[in-house]
C-alpha atoms as a PDB file:
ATOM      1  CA  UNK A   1      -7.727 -50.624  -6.932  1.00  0.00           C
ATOM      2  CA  UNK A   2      -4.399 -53.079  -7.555  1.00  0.00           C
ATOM      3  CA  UNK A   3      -2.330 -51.711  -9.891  1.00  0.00           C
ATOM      4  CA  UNK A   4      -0.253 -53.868 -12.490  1.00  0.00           C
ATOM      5  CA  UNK A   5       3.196 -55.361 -11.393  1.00  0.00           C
ATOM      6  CA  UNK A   6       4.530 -53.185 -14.292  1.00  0.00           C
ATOM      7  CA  UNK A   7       2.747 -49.967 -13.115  1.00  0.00           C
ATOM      8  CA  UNK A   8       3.993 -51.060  -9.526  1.00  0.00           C
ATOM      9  CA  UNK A   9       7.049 -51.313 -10.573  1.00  0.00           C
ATOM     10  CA  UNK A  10       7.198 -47.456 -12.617  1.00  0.00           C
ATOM     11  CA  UNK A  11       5.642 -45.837  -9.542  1.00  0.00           C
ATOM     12  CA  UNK A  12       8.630 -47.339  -7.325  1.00  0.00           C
ATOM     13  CA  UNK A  13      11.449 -46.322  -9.924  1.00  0.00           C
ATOM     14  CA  UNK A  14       9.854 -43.191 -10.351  1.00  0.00           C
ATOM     15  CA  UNK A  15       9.942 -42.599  -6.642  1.00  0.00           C
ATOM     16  CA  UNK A  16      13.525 -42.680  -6.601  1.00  0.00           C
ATOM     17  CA  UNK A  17      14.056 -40.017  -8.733  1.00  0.00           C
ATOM     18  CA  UNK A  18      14.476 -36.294  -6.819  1.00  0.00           C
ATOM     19  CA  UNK A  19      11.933 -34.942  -9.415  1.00  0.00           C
ATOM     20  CA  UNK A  20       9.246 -37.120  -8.477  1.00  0.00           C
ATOM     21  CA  UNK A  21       9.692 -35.461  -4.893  1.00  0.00           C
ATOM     22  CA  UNK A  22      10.500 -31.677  -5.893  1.00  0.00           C
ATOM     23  CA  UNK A  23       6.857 -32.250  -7.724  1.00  0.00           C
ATOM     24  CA  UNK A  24       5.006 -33.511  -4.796  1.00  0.00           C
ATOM     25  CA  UNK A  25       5.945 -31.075  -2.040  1.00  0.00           C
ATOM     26  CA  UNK A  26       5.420 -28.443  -4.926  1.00  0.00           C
ATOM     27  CA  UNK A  27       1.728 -30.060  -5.175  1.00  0.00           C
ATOM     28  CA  UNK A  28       1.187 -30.996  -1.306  1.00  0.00           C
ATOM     29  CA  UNK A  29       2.114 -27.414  -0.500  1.00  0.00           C
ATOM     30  CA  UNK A  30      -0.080 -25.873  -3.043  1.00  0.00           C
ATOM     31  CA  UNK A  31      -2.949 -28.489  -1.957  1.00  0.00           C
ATOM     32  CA  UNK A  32      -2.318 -27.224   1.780  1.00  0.00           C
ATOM     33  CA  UNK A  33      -2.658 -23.601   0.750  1.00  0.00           C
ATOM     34  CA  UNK A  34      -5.852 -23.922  -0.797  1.00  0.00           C
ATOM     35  CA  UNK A  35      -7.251 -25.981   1.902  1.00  0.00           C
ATOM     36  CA  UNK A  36      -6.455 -22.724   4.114  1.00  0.00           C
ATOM     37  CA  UNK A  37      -7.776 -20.126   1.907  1.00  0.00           C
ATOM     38  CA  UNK A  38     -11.056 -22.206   1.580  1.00  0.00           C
ATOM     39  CA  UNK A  39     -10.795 -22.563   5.307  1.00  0.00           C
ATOM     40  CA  UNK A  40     -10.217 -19.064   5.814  1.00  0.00           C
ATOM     41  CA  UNK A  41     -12.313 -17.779   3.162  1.00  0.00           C
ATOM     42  CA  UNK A  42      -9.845 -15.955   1.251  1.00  0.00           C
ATOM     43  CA  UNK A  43     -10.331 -14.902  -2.070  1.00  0.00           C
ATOM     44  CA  UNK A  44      -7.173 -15.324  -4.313  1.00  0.00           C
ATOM     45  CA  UNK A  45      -7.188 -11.756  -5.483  1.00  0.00           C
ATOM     46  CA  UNK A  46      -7.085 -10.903  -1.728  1.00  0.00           C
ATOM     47  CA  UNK A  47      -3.579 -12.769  -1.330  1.00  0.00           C
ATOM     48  CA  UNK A  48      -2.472 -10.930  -4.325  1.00  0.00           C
ATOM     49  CA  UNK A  49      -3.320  -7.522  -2.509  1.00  0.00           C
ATOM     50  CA  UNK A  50      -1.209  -9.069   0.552  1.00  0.00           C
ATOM     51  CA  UNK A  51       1.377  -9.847  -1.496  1.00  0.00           C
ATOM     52  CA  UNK A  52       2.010  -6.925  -4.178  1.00  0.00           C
ATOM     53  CA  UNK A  53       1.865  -9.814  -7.049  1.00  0.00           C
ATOM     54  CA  UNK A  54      -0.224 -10.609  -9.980  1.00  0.00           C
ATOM     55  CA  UNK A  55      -2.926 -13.104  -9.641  1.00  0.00           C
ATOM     56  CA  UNK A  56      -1.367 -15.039 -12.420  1.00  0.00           C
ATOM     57  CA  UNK A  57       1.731 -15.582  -9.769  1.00  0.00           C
ATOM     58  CA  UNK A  58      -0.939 -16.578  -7.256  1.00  0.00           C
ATOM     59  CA  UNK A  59      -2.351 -19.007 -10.108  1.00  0.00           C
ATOM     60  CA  UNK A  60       0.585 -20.813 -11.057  1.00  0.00           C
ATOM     61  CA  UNK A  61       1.089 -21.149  -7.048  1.00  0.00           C
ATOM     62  CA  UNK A  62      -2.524 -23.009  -6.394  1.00  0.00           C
ATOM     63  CA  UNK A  63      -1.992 -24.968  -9.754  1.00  0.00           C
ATOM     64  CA  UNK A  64       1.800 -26.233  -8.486  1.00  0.00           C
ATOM     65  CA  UNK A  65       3.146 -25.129 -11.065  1.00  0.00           C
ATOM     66  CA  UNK A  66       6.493 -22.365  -9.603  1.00  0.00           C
ATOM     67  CA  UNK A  67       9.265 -23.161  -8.040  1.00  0.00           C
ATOM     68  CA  UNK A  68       8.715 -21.527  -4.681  1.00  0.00           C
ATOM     69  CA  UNK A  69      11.344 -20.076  -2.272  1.00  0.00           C
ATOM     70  CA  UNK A  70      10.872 -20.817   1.730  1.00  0.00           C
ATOM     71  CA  UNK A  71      10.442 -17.122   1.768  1.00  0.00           C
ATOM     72  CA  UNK A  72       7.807 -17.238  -1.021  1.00  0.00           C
ATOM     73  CA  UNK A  73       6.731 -20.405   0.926  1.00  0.00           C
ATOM     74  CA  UNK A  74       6.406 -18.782   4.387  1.00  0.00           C
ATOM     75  CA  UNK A  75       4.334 -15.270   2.724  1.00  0.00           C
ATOM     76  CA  UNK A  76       1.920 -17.009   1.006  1.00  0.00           C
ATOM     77  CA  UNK A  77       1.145 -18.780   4.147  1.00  0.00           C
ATOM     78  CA  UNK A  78       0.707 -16.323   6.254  1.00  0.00           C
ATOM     79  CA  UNK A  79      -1.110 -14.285   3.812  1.00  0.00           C
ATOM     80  CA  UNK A  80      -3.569 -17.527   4.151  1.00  0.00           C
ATOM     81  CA  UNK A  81      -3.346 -16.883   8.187  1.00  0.00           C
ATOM     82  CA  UNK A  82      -0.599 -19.853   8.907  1.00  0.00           C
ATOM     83  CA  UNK A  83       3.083 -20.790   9.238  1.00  0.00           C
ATOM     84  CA  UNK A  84       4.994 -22.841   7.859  1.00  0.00           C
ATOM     85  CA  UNK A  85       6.551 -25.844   9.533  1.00  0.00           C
ATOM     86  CA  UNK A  86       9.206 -28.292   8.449  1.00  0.00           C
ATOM     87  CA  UNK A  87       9.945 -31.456   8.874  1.00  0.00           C
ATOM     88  CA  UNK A  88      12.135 -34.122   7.361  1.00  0.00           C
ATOM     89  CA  UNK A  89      11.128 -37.878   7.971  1.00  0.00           C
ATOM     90  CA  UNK A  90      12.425 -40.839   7.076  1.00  0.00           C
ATOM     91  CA  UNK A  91      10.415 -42.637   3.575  1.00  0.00           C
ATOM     92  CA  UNK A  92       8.547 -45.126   5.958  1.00  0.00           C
ATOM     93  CA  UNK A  93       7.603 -41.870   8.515  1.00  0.00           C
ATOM     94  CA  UNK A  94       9.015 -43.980  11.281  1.00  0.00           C
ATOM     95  CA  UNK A  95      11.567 -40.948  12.477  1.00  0.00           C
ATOM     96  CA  UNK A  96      10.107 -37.103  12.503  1.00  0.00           C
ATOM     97  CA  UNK A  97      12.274 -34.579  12.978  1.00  0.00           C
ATOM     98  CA  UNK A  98      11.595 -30.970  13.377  1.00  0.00           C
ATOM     99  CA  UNK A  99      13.756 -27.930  13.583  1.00  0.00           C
ATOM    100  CA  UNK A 100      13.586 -27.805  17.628  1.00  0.00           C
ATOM    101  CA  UNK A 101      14.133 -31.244  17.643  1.00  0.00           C
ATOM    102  CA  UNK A 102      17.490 -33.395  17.785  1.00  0.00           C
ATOM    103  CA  UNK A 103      17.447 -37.339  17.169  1.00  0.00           C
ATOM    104  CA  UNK A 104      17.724 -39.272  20.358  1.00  0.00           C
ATOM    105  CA  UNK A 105      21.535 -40.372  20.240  1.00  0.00           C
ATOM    106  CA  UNK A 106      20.016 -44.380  20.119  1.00  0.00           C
ATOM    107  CA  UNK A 107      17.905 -43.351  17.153  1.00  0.00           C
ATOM    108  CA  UNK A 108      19.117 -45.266  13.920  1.00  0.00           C
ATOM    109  CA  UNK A 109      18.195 -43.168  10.509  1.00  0.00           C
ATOM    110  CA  UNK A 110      17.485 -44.281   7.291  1.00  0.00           C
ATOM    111  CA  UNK A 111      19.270 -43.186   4.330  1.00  0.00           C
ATOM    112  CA  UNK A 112      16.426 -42.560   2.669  1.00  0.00           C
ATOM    113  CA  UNK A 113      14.367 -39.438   3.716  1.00  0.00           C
ATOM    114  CA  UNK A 114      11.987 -37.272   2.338  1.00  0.00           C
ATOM    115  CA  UNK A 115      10.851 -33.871   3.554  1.00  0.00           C
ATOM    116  CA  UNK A 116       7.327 -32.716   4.825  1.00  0.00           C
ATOM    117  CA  UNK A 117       5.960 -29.041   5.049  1.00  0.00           C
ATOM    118  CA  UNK A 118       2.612 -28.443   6.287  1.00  0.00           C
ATOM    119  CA  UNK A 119       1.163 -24.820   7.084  1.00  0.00           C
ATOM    120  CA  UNK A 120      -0.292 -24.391  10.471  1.00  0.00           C
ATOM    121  CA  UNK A 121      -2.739 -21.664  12.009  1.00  0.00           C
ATOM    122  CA  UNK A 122      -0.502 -18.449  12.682  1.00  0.00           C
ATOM    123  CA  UNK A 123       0.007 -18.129  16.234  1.00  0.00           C
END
């Protein structure tokens, strides 16, 4: 589906706002999450349990819809069985880099970045 020049042109504005990205890792984090407790075949009042929280907390979390903490971040994941990992790439994903990982000194980075957190199986 082609959107309209003037729709085009609102998604890219939009997408230079620091909103627009606080909302999206909120979401892809919370989309990630759920894809693991399906996975896992966790019930939400189960991560409740593991967490000592209410299972409207663990509502608003699957909805997007809190403000996490990378400590809230890293418990909810490995109440799912995974871990977090960070990275921060550039906006075209052309340069990844993670936290046990330098750039190579030739490497030239955009000013533009954005960051990506994905849960991974817990070792």
């Amino acid at each position: 589906m082609k959107l309209s020049q003037s729709l085009h042109n609102f998604k890219e504005e939009t997408q230079k706002l620091d909103t627009y990205w606080v909302e999206k890792a909120k979401l892809d984090f919370a989309k990630a999450l759920e894809q693991r407790r399906k996975y896992n075949q966790i019930q939400y009042s189960v991560i409740a349990n593991k967490l000592s929280t209410s299972a409207a907390y663990i509502s608003k979390v699957f909805r997007g819809d809190t403000n996490l903490t990378i400590e809230s971040m890293v418990k909810l994941a490995r109440a799912t069985g995974g871990r977090i990992e960070i990275n921060i790439v550039d906006e075209d994903g052309s340069t990844r880099l993670s936290v046990n990982q330098s750039p190579k000194p030739k490497v030239k980075m955009n000013k533009q970045t954005s960051l990506s957190i994905s849960i991974q199986d817990h070792d």
